[in-house]
PDB file of N, CA and C in Angstrom:
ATOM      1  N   UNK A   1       0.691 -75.967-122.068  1.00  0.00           N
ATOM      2  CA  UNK A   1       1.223 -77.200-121.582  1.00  0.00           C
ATOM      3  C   UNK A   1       2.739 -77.255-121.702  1.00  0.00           C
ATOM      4  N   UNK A   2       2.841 -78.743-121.415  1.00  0.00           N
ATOM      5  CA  UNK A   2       4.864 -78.699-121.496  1.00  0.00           C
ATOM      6  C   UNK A   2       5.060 -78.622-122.835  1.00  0.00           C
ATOM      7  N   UNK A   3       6.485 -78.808-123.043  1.00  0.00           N
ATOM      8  CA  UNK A   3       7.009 -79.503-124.611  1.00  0.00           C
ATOM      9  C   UNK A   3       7.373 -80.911-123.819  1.00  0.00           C
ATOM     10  N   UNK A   4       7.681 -81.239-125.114  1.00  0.00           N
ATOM     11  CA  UNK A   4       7.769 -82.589-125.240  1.00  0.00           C
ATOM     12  C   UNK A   4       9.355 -83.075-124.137  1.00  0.00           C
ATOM     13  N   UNK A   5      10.630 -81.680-124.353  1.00  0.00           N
ATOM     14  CA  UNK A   5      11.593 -81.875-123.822  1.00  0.00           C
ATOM     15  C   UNK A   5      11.627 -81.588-122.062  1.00  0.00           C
ATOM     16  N   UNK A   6      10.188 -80.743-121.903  1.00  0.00           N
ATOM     17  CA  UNK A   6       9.788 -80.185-120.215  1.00  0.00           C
ATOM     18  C   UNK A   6       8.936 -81.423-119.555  1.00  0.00           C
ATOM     19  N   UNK A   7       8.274 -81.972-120.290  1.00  0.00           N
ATOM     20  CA  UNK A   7       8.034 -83.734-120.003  1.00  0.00           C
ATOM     21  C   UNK A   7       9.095 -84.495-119.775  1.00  0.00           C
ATOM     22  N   UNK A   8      10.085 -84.489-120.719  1.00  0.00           N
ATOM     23  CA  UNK A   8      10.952 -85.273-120.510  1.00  0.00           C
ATOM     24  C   UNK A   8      11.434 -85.964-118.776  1.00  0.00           C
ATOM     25  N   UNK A   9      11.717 -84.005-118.955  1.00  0.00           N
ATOM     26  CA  UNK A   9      13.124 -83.943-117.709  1.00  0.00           C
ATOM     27  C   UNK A   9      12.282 -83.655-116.474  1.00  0.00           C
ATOM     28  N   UNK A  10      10.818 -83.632-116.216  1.00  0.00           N
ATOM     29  CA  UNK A  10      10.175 -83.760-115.487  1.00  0.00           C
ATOM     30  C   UNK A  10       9.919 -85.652-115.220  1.00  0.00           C
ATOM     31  N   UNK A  11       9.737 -86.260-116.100  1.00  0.00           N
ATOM     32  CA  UNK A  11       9.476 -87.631-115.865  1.00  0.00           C
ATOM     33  C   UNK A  11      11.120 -87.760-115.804  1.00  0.00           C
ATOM     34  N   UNK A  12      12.394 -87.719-115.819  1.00  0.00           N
ATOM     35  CA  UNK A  12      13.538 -88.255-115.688  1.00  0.00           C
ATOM     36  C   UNK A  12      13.663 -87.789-114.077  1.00  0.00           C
ATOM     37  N   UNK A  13      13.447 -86.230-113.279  1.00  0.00           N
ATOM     38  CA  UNK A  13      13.324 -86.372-112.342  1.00  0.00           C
ATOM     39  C   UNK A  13      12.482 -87.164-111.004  1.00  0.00           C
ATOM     40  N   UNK A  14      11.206 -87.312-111.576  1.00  0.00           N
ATOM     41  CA  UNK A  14      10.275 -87.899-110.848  1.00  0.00           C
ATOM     42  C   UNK A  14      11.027 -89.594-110.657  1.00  0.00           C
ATOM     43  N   UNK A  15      11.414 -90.176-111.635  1.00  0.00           N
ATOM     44  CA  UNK A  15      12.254 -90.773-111.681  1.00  0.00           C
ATOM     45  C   UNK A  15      13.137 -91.561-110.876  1.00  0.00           C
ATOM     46  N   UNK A  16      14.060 -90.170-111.070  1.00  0.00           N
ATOM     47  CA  UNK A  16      15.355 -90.288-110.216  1.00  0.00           C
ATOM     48  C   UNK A  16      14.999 -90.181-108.479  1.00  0.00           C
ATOM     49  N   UNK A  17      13.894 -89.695-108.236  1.00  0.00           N
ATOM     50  CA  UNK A  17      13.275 -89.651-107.047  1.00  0.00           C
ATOM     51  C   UNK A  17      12.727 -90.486-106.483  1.00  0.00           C
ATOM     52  N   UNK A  18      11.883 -91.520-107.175  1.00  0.00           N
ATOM     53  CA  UNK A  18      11.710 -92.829-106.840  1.00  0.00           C
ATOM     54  C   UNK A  18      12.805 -93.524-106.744  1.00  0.00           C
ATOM     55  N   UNK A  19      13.555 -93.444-107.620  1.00  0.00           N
ATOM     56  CA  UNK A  19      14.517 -94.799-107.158  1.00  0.00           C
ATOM     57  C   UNK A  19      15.379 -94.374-105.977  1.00  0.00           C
ATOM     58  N   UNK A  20      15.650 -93.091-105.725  1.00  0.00           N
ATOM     59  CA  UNK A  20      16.474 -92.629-104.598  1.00  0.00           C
ATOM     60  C   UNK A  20      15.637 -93.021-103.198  1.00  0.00           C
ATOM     61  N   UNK A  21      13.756 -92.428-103.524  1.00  0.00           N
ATOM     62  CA  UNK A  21      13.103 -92.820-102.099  1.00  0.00           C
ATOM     63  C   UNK A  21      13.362 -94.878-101.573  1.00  0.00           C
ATOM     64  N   UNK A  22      13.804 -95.416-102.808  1.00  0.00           N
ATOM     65  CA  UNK A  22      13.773 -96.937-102.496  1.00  0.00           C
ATOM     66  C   UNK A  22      15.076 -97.093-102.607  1.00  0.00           C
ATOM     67  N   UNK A  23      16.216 -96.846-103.289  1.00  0.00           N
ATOM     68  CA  UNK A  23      17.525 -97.461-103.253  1.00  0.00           C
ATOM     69  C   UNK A  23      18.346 -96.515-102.404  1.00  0.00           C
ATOM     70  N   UNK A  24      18.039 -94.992-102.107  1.00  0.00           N
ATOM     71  CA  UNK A  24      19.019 -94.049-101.430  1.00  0.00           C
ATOM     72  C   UNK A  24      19.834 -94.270-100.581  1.00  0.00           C
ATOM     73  N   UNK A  25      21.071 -93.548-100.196  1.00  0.00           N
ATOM     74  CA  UNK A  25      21.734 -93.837 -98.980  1.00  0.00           C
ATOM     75  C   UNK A  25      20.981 -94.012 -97.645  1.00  0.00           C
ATOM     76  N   UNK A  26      21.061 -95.400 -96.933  1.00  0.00           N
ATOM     77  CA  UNK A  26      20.656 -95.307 -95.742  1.00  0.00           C
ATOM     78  C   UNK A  26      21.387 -95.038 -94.516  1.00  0.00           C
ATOM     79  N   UNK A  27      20.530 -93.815 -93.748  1.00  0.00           N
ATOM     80  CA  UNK A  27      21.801 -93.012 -92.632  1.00  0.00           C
ATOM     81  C   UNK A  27      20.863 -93.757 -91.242  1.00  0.00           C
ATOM     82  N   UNK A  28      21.623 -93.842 -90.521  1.00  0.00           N
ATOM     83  CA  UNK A  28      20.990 -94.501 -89.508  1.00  0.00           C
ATOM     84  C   UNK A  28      20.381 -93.481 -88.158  1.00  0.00           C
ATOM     85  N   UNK A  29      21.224 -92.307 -88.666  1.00  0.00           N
ATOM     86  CA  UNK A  29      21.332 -91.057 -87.997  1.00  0.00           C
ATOM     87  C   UNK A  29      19.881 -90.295 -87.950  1.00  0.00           C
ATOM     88  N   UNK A  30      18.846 -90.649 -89.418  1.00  0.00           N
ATOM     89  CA  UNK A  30      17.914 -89.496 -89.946  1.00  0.00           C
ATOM     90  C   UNK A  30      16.887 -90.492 -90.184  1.00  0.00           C
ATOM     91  N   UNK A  31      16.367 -90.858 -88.877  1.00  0.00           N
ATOM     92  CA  UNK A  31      15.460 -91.681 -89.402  1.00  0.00           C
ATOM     93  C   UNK A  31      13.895 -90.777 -88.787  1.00  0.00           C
ATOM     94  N   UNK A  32      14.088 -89.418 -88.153  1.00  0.00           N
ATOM     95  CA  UNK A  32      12.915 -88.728 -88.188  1.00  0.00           C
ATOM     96  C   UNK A  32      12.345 -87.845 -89.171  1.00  0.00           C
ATOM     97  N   UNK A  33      11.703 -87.756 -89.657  1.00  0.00           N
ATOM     98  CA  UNK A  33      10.246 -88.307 -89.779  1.00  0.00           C
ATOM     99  C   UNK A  33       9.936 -89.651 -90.259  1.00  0.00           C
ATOM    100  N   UNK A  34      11.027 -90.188 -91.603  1.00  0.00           N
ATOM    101  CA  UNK A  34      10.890 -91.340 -91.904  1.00  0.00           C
ATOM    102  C   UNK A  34      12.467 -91.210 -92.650  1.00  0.00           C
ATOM    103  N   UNK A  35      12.810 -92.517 -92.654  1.00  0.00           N
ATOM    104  CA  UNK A  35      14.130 -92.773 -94.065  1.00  0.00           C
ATOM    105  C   UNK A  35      14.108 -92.123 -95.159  1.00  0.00           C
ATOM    106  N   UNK A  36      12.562 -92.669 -95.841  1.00  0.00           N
ATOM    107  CA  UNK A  36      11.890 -92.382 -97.535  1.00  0.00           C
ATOM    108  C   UNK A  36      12.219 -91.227 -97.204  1.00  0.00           C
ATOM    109  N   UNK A  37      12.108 -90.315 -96.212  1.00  0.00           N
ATOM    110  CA  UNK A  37      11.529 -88.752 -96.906  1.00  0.00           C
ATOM    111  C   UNK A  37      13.217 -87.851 -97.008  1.00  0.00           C
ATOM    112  N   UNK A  38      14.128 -88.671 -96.188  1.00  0.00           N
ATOM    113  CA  UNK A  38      15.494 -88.247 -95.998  1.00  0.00           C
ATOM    114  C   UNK A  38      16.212 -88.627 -97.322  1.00  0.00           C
ATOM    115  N   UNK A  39      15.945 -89.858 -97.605  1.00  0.00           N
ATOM    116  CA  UNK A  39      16.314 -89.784 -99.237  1.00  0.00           C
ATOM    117  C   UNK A  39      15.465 -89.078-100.139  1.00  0.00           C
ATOM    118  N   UNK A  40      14.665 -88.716 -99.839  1.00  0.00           N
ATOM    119  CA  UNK A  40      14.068 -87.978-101.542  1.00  0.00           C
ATOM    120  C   UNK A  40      14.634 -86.536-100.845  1.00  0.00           C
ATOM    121  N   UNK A  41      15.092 -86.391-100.094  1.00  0.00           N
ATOM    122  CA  UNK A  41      15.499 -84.772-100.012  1.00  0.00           C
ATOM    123  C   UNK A  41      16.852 -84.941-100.409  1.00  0.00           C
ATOM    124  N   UNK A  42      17.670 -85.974-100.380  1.00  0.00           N
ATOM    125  CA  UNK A  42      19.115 -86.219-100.933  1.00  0.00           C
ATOM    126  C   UNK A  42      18.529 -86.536-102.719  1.00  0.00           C
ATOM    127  N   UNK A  43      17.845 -86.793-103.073  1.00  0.00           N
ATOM    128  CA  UNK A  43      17.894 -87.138-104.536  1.00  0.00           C
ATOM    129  C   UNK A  43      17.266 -85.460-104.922  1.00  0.00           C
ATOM    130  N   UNK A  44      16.717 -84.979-103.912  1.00  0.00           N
ATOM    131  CA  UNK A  44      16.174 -83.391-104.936  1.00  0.00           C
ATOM    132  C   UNK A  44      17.597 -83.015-104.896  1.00  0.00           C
ATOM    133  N   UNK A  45      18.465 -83.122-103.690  1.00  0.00           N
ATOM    134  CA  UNK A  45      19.619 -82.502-103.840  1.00  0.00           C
ATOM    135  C   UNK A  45      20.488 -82.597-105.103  1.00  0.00           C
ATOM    136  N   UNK A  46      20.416 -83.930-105.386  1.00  0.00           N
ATOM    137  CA  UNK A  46      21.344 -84.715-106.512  1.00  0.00           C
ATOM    138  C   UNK A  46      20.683 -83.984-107.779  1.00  0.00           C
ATOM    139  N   UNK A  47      19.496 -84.043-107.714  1.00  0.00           N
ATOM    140  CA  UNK A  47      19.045 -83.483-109.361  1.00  0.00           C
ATOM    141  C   UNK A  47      19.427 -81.599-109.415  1.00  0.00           C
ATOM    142  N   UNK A  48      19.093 -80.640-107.519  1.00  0.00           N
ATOM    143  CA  UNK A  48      19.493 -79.827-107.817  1.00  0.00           C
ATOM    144  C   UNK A  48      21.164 -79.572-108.608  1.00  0.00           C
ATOM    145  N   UNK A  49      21.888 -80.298-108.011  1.00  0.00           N
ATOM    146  CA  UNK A  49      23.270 -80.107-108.228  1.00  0.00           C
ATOM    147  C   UNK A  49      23.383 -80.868-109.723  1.00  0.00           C
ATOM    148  N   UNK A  50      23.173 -81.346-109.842  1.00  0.00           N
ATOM    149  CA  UNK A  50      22.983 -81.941-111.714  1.00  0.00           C
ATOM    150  C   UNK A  50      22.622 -81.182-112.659  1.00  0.00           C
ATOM    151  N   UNK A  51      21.217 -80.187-112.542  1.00  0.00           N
ATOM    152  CA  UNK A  51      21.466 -79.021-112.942  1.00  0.00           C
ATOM    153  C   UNK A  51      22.334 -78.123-112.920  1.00  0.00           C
ATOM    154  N   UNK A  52      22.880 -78.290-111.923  1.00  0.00           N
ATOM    155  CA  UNK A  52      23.555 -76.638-111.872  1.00  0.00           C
ATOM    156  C   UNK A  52      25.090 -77.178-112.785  1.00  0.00           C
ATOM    157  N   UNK A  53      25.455 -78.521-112.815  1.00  0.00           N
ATOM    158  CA  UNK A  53      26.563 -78.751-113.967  1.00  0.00           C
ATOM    159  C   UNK A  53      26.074 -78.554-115.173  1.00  0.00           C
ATOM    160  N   UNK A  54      24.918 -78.947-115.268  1.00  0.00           N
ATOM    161  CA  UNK A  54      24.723 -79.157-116.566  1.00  0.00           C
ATOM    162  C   UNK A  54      24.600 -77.308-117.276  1.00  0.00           C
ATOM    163  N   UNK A  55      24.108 -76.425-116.300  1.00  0.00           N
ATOM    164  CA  UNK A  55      24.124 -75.233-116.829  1.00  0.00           C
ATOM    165  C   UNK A  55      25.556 -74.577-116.649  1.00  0.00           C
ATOM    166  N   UNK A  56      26.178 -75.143-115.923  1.00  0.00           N
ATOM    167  CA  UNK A  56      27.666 -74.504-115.914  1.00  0.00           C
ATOM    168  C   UNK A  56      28.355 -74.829-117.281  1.00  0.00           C
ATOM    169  N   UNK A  57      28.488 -76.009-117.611  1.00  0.00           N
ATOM    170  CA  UNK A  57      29.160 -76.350-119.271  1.00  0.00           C
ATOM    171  C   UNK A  57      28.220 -75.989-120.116  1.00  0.00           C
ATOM    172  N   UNK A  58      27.421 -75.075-120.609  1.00  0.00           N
ATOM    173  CA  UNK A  58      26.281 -74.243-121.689  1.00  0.00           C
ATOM    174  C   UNK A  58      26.872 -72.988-122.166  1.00  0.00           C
ATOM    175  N   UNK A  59      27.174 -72.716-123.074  1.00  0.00           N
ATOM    176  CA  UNK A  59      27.624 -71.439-123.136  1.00  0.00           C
ATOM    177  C   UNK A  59      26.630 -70.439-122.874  1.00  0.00           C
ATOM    178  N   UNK A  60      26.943 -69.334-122.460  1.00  0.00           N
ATOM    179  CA  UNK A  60      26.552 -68.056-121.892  1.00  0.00           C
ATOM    180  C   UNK A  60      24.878 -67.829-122.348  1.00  0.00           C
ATOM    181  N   UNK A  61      25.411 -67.671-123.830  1.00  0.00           N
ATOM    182  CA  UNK A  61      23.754 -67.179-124.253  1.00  0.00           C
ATOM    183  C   UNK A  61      22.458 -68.571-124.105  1.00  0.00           C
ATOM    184  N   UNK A  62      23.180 -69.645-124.334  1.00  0.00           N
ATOM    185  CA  UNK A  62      22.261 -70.988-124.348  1.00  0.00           C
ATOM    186  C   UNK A  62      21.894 -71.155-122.453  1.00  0.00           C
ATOM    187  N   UNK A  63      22.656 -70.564-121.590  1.00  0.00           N
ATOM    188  CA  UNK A  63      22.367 -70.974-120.200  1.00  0.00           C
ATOM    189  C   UNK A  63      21.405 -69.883-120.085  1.00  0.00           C
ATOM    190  N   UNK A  64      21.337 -68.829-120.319  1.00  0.00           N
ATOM    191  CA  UNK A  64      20.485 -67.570-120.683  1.00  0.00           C
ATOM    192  C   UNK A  64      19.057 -68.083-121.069  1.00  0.00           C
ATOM    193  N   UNK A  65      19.355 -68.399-121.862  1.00  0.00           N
ATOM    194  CA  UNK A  65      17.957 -69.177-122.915  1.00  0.00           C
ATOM    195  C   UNK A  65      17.310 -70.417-122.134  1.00  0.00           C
ATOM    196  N   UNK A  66      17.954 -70.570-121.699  1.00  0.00           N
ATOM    197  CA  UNK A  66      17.692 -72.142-120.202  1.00  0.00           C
ATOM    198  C   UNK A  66      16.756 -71.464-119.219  1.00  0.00           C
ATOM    199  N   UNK A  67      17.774 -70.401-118.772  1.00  0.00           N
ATOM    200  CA  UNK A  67      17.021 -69.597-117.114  1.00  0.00           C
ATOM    201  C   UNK A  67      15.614 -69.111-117.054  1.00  0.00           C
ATOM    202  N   UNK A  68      15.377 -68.517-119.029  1.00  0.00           N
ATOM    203  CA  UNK A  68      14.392 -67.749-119.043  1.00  0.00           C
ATOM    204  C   UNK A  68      13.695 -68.765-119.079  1.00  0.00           C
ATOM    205  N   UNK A  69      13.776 -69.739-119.492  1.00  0.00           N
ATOM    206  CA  UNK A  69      11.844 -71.073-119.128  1.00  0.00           C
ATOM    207  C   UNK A  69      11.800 -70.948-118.088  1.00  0.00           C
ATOM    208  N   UNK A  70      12.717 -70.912-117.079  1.00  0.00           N
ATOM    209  CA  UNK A  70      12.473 -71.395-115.669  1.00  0.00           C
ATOM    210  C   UNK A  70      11.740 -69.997-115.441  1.00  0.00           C
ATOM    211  N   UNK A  71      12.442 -68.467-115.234  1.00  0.00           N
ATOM    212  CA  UNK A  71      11.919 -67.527-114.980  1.00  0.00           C
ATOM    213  C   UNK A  71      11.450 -66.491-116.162  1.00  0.00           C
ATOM    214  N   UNK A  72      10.270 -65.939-116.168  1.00  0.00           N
ATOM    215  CA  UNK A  72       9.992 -65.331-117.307  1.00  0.00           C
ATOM    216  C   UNK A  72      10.360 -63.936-117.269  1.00  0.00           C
ATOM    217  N   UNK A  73      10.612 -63.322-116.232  1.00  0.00           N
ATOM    218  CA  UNK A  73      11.536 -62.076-115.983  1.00  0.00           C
ATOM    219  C   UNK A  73      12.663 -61.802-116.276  1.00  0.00           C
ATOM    220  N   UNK A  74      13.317 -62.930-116.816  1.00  0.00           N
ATOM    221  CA  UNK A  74      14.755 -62.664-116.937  1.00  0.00           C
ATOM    222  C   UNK A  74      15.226 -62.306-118.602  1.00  0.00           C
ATOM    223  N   UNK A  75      14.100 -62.469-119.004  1.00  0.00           N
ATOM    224  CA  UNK A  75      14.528 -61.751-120.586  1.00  0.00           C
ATOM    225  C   UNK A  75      13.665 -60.357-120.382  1.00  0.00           C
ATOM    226  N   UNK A  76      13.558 -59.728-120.120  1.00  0.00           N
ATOM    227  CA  UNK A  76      13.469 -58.089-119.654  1.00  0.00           C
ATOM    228  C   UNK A  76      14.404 -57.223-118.880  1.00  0.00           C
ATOM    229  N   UNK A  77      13.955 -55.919-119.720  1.00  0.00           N
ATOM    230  CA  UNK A  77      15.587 -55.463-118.820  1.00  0.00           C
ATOM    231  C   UNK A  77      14.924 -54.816-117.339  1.00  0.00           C
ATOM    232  N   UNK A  78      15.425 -54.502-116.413  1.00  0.00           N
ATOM    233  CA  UNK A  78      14.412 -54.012-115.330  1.00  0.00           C
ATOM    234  C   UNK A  78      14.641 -52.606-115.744  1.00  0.00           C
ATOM    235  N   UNK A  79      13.618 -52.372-114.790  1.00  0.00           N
ATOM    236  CA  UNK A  79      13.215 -51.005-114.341  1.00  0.00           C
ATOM    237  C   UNK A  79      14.206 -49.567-114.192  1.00  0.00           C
ATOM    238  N   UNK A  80      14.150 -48.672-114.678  1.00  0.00           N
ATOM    239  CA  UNK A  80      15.046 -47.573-114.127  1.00  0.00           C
ATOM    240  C   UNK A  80      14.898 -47.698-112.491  1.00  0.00           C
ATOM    241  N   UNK A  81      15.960 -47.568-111.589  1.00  0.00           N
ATOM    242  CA  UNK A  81      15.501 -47.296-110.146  1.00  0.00           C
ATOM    243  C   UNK A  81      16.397 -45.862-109.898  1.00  0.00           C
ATOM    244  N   UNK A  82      16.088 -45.047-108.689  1.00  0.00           N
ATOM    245  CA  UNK A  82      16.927 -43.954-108.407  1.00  0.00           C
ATOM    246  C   UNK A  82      17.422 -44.906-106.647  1.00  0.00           C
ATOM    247  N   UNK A  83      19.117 -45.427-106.968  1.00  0.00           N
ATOM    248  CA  UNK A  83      19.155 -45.666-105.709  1.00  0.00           C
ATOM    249  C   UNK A  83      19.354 -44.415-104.733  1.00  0.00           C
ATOM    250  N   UNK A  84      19.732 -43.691-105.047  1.00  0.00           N
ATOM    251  CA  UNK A  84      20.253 -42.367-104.329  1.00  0.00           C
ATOM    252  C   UNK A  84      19.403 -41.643-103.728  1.00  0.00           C
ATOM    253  N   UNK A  85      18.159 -41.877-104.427  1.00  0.00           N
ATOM    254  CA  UNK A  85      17.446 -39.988-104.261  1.00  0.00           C
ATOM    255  C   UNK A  85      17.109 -40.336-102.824  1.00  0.00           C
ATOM    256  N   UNK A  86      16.860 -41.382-101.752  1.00  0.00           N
ATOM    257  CA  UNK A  86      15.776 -40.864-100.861  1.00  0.00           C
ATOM    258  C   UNK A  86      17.056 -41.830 -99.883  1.00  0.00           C
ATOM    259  N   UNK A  87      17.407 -40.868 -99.195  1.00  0.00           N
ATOM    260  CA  UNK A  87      18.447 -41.315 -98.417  1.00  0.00           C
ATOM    261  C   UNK A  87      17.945 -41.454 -96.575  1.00  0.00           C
ATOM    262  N   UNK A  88      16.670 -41.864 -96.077  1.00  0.00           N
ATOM    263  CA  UNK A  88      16.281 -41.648 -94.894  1.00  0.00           C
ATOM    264  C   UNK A  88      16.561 -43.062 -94.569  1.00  0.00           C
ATOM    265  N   UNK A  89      16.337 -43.325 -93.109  1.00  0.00           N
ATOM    266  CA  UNK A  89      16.143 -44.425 -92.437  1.00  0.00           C
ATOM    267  C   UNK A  89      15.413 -45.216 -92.148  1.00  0.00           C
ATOM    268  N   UNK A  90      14.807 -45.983 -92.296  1.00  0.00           N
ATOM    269  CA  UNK A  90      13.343 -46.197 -92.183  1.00  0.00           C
ATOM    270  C   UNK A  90      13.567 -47.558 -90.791  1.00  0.00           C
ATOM    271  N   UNK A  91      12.603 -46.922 -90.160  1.00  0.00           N
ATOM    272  CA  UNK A  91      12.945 -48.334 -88.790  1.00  0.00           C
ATOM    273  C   UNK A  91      11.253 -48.190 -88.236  1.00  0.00           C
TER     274      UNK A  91
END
């Protein structure tokens, strides 16, 4: 299951998404498919970009330690690869 802090910021987004689908900027321009759905794609925007400050001011190893909840690959080192050896074209 979550932690208690992956609840959190899951209920703070869900959140911030409601109030954006009811209070969001109204464009008069984007009203296909509906308004609601043009603001909740501006409030995912807002929470994407909110993250990405909030991981920009983290220092290095703590934004590290952030990425890997999101992806579990990223605390492994990869694979040996040979980019060189097989130099054909493939079409």
């Amino acid at each position: 299951g979550f932690s208690g802090a992956e609840r959190g910021v899951w209920a703070m987004v869900v959140a911030f998404l409601i109030y954006s689908g009811i209070h969001g900027p109204n464009s008069s321009k984007l009203i296909r498919p509906h308004p609601v759905f043009w603001r909740l794609v501006h409030g995912l925007a807002m929470c994407y970009f909110m993250a990405l400050i909030f991981i920009l001011f983290l220092p290095t190893d703590a934004a590290r330690q952030f990425l890997k909840h999101l992806f579990d690959e990223l605390g492994q080192e990869p694979g040996e690869r040979a980019y060189g050896a097989d130099c054909r074209l493939h079409t």
